[in-house]
C-alpha atoms as a PDB file:
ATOM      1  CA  UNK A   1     -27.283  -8.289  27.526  1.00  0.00           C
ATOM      2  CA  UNK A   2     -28.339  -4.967  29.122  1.00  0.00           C
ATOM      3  CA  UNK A   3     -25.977  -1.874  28.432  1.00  0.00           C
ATOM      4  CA  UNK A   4     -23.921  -0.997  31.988  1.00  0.00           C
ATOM      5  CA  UNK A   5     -23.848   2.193  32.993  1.00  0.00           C
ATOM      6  CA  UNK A   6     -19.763   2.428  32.326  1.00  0.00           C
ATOM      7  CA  UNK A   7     -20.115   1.110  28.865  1.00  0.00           C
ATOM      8  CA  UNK A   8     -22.854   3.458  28.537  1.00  0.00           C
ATOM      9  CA  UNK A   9     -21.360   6.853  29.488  1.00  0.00           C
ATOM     10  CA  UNK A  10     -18.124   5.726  27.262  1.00  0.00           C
ATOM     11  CA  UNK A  11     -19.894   6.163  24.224  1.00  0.00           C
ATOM     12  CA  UNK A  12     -22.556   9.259  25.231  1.00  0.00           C
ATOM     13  CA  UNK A  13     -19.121  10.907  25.868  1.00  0.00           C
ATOM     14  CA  UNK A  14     -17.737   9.341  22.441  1.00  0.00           C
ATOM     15  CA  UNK A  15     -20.872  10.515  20.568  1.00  0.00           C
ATOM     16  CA  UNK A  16     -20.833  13.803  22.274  1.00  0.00           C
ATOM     17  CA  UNK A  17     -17.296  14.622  21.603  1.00  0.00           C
ATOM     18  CA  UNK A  18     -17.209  13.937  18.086  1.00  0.00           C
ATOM     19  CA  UNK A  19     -18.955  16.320  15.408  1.00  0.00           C
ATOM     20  CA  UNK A  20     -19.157  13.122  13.036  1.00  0.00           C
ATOM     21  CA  UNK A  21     -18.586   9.521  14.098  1.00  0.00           C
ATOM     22  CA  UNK A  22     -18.061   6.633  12.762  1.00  0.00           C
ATOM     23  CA  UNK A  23     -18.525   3.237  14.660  1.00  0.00           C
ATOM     24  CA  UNK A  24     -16.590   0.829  12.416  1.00  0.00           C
ATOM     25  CA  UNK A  25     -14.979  -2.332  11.826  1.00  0.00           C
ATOM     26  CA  UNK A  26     -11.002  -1.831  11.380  1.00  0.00           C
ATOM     27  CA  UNK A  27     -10.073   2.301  11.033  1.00  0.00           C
ATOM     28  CA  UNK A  28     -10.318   4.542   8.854  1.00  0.00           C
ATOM     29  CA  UNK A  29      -6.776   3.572   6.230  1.00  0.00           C
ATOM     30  CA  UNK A  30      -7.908  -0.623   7.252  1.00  0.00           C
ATOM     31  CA  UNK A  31     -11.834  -1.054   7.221  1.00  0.00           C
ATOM     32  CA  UNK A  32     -12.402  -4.615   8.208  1.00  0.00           C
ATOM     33  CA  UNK A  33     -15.770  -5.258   6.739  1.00  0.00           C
ATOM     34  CA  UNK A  34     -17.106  -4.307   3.276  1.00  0.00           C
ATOM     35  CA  UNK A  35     -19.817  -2.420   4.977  1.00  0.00           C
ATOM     36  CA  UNK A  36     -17.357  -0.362   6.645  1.00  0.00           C
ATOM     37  CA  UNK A  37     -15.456   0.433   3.514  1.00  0.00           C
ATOM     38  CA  UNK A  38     -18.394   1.576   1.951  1.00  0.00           C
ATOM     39  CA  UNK A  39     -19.461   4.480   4.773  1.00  0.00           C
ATOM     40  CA  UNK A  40     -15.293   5.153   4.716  1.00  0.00           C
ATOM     41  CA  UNK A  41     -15.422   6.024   1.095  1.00  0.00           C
ATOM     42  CA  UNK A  42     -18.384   8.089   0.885  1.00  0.00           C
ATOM     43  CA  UNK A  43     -17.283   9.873   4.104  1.00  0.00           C
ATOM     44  CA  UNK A  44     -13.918  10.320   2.623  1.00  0.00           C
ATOM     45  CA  UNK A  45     -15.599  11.639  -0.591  1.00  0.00           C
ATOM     46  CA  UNK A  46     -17.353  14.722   1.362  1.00  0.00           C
ATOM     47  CA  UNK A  47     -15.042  15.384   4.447  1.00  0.00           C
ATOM     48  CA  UNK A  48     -11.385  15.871   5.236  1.00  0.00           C
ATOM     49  CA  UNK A  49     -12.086  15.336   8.671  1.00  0.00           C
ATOM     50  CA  UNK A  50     -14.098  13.070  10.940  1.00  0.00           C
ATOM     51  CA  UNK A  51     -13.692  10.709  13.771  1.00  0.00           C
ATOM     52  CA  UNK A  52     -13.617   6.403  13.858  1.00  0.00           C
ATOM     53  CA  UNK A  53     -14.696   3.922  16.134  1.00  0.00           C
ATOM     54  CA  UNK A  54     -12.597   0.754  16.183  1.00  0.00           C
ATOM     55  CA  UNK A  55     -15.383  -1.775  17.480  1.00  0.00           C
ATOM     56  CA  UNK A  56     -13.326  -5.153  16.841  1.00  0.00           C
ATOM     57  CA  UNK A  57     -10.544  -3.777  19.051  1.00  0.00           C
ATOM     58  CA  UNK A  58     -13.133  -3.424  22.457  1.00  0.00           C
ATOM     59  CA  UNK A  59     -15.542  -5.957  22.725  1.00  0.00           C
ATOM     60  CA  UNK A  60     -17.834  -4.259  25.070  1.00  0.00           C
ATOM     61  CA  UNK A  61     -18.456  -1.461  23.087  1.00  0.00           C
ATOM     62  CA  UNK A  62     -18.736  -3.416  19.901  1.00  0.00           C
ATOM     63  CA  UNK A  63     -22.157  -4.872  22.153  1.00  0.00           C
ATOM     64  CA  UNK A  64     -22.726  -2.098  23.553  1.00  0.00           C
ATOM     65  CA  UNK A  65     -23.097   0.322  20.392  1.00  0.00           C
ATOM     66  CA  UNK A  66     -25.932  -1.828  19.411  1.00  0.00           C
ATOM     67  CA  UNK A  67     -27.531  -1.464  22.796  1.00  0.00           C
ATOM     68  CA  UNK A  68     -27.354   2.173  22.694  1.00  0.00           C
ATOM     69  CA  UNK A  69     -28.773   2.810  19.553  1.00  0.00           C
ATOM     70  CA  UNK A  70     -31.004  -0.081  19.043  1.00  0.00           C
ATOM     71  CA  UNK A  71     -29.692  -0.447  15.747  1.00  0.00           C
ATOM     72  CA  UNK A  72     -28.416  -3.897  15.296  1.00  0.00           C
ATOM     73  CA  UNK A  73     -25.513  -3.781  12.728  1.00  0.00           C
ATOM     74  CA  UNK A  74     -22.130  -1.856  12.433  1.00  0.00           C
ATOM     75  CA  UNK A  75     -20.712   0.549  11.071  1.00  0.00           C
ATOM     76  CA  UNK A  76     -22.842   3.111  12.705  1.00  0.00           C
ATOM     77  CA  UNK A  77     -22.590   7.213  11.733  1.00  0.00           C
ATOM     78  CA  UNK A  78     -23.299   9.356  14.211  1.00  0.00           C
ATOM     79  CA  UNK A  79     -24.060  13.646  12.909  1.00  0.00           C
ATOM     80  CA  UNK A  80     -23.694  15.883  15.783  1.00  0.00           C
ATOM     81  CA  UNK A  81     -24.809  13.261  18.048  1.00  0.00           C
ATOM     82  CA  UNK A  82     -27.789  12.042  15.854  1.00  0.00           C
ATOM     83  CA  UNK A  83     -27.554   8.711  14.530  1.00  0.00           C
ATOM     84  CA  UNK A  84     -27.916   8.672  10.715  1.00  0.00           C
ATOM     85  CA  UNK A  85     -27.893   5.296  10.480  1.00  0.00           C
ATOM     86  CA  UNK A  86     -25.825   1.721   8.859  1.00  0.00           C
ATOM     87  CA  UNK A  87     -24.142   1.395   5.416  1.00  0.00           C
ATOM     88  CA  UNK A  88     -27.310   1.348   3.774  1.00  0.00           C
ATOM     89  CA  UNK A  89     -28.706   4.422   4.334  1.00  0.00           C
ATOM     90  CA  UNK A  90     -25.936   6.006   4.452  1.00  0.00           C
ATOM     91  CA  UNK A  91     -25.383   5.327   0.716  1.00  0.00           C
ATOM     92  CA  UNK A  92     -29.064   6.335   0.319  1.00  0.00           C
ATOM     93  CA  UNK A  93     -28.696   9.781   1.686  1.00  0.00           C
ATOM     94  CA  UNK A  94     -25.803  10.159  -0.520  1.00  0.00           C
ATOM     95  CA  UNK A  95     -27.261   9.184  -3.848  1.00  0.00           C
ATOM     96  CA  UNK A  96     -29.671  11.679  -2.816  1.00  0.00           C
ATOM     97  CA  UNK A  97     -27.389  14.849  -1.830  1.00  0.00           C
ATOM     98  CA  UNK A  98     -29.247  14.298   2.002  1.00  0.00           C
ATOM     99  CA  UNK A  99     -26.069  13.443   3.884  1.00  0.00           C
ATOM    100  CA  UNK A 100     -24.172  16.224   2.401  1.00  0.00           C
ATOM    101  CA  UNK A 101     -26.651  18.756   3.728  1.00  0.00           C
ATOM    102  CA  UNK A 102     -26.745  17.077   6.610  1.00  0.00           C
ATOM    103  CA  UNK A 103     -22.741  17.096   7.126  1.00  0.00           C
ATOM    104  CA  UNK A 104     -22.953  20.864   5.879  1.00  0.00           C
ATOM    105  CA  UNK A 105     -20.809  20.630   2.598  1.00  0.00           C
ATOM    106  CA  UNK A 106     -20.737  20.954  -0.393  1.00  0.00           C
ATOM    107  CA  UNK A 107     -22.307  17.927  -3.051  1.00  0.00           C
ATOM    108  CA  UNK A 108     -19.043  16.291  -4.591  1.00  0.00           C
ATOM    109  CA  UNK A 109     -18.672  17.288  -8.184  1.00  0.00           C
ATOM    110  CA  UNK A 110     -17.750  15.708 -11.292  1.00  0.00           C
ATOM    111  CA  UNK A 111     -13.509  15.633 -11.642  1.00  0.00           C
ATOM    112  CA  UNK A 112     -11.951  17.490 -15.065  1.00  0.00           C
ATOM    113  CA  UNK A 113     -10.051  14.353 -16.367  1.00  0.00           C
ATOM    114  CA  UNK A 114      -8.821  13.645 -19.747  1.00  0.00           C
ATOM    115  CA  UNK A 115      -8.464  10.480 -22.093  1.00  0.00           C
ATOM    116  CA  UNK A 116      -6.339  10.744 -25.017  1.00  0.00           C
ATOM    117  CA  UNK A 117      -7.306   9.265 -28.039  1.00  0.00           C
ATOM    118  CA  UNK A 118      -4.657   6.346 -27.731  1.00  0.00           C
ATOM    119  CA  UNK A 119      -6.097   5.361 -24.488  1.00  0.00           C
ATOM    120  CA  UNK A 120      -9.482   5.754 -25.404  1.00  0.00           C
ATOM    121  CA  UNK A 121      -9.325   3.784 -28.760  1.00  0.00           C
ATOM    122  CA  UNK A 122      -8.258   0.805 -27.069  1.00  0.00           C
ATOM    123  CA  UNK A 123     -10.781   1.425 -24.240  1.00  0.00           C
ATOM    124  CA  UNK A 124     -13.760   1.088 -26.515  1.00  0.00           C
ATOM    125  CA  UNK A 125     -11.827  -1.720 -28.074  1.00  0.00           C
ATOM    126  CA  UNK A 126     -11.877  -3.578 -24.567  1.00  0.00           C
ATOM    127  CA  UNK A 127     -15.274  -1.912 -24.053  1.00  0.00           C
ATOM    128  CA  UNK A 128     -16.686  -3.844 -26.853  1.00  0.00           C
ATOM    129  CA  UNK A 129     -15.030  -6.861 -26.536  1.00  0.00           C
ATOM    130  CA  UNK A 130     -16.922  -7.178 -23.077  1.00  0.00           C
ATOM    131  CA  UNK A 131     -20.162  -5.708 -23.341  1.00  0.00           C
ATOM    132  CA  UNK A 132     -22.199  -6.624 -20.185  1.00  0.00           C
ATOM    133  CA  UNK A 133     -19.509  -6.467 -17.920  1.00  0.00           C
ATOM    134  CA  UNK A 134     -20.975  -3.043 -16.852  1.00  0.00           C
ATOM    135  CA  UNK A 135     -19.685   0.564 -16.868  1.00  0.00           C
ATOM    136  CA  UNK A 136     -15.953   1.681 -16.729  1.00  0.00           C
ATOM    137  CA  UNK A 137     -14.633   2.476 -12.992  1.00  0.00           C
ATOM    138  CA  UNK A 138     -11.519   4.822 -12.106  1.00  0.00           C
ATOM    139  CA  UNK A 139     -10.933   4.701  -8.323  1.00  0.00           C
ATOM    140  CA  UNK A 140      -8.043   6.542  -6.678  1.00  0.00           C
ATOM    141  CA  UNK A 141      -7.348   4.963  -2.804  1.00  0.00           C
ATOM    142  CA  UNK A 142      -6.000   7.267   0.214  1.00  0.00           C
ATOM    143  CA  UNK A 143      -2.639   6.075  -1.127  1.00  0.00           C
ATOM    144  CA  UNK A 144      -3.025   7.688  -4.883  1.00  0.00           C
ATOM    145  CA  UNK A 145      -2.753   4.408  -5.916  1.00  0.00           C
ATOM    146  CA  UNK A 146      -5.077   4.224  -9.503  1.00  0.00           C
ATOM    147  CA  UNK A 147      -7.421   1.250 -10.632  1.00  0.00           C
ATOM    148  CA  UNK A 148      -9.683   0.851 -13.803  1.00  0.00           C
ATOM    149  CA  UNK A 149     -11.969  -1.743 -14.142  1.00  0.00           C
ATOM    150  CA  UNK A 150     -15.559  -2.704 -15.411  1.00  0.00           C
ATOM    151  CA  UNK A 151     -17.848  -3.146 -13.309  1.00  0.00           C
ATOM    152  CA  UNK A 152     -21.955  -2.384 -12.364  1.00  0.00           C
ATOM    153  CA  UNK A 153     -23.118   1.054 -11.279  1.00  0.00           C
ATOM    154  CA  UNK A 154     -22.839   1.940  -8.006  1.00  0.00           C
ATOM    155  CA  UNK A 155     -25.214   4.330  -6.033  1.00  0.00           C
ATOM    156  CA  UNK A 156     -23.738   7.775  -5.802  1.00  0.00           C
ATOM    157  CA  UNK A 157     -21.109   7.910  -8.135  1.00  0.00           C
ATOM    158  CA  UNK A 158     -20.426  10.238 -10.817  1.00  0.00           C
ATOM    159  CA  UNK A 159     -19.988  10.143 -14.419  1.00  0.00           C
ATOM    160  CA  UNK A 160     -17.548  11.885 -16.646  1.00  0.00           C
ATOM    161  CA  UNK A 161     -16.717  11.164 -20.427  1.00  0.00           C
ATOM    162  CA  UNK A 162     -13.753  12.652 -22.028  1.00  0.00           C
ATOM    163  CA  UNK A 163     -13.039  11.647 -26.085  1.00  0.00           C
ATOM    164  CA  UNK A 164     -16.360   9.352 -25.920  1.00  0.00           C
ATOM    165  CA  UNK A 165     -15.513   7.304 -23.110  1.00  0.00           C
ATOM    166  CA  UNK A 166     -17.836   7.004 -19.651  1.00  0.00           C
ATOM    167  CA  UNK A 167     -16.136   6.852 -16.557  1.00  0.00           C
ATOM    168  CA  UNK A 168     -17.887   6.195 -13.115  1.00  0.00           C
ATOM    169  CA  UNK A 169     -16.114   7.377  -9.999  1.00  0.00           C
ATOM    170  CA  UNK A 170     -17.003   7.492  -6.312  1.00  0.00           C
ATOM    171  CA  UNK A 171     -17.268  10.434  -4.415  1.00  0.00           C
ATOM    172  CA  UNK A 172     -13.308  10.003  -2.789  1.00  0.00           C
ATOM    173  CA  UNK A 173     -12.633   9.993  -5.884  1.00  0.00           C
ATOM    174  CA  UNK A 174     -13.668  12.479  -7.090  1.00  0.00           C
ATOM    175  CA  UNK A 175     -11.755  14.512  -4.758  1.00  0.00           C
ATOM    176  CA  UNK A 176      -8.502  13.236  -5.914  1.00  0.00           C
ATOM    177  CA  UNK A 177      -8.720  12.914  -9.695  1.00  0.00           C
ATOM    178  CA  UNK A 178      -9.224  16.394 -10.843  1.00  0.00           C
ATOM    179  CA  UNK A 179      -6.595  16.826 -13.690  1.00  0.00           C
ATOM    180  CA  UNK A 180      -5.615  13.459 -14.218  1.00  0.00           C
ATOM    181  CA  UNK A 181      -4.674  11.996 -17.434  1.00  0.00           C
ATOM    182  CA  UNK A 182      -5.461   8.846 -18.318  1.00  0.00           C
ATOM    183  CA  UNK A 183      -2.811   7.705 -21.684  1.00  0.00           C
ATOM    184  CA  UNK A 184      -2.093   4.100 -23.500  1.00  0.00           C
ATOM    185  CA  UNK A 185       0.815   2.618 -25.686  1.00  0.00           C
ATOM    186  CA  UNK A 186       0.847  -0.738 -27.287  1.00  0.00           C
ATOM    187  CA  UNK A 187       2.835  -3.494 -26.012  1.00  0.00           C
ATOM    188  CA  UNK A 188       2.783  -6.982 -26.692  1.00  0.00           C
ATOM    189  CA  UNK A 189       0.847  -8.030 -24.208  1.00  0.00           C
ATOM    190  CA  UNK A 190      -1.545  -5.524 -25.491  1.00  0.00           C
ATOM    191  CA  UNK A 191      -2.297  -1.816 -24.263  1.00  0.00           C
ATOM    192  CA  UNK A 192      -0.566  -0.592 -21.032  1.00  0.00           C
ATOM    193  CA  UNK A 193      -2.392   2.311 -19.453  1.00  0.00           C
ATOM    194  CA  UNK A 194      -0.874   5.355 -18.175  1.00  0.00           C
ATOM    195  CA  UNK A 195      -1.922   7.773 -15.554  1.00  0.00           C
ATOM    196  CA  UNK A 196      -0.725  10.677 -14.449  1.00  0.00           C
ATOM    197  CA  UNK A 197      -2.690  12.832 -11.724  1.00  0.00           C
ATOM    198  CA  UNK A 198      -1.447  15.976 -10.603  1.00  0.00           C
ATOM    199  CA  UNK A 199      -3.113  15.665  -7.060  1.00  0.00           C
ATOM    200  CA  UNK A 200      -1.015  12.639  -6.099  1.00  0.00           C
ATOM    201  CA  UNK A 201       2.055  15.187  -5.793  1.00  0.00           C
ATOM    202  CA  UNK A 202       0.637  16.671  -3.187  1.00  0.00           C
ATOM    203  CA  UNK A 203      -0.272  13.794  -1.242  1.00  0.00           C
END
């Protein structure tokens, strides 16, 4: 269906007023596609700051976003009025330290985290026990709230090893793990992991 001329203007004046956009699926703290997540995350990772494009909540412009950029998926990330392009390359010009130049920052960097030896014994005990189940993961959400779990390698994410132990995190983060602590104790149900990250205060 051709674009109309209101739907049209809408976004030019979306696009234009907007130094980074993001046409998405759900918002920013409730993507509603995994797609979406994925830009939200590595968006999160480099920049405190940006704007988002709710395209399930107006029909027309969920159309009408494909229309004007003859690109025919969402999300959609707009740089100073220059589309960049869907999930995919956007992960691409991450990997590659592109979309950070592009967005004018700074690369993310590696987070100073520790693993004492408690928690990192029975990590390589749990890292052995399920070899093949792919690389260690630490991701902190908006929220501060903390998950570790094994899983493959994702583009653009970072490695750090502290007491012989690899961790992969994303680029978000990154941003909100410097300093944490990552500690075990034995229960009977087996180790209990404990984290304690000093950013999370001031959240």
């Amino acid at each position: 269906m051709p674009l109309d001329d209101a739907t049209r203007s809408r976004i030019e004046s979306l696009v234009a007023g907007s130094p980074v956009l993001l046409f998405m699926k759900g918002t920013r703290s409730a993507p509603q596609c995994g797609f979406s997540a994925t830009v939200v995350g590595i968006l999160d990772g480099l920049l405190s700051d940006y704007a988002t494009c709710d395209v399930l909540a107006d029909p027309d412009l969920r159309q009408g976003i494909k229309e004007f950029s003859s690109w025919p998926t969402i999300p959609q990330l707009y740089v100073r009025g220059e589309l960049i392009g869907g999930c995919d390359i956007v992960r691409e010009l991450f990997a590659s330290g592109e979309l950070a130049e592009k967005l004018g920052v700074e690369p993310p960097r590696a987070p100073a985290l520790r693993v004492s030896e408690r928690a990192a014994e029975a990590l390589r005990k749990i890292l052995a026990a399920r070899a093949g189940d792919g690389l260690l993961h630490l991701r902190v959400d908006a929220g501060f709230d903390h998950q570790l779990y094994l899983g493959p390698a994702e583009p653009g994410e970072l490695e750090v090893e502290s007491n012989g132990i690899r961790i992969a995190v994303d680029a978000a983060t990154a941003r909100r793990a410097e300093g944490l602590a990552i500690d075990a104790e034995e229960t009977d149900d087996g180790p209990a992991f404990r984290i304690e990250n000093p950013s999370a205060a001031g959240a």
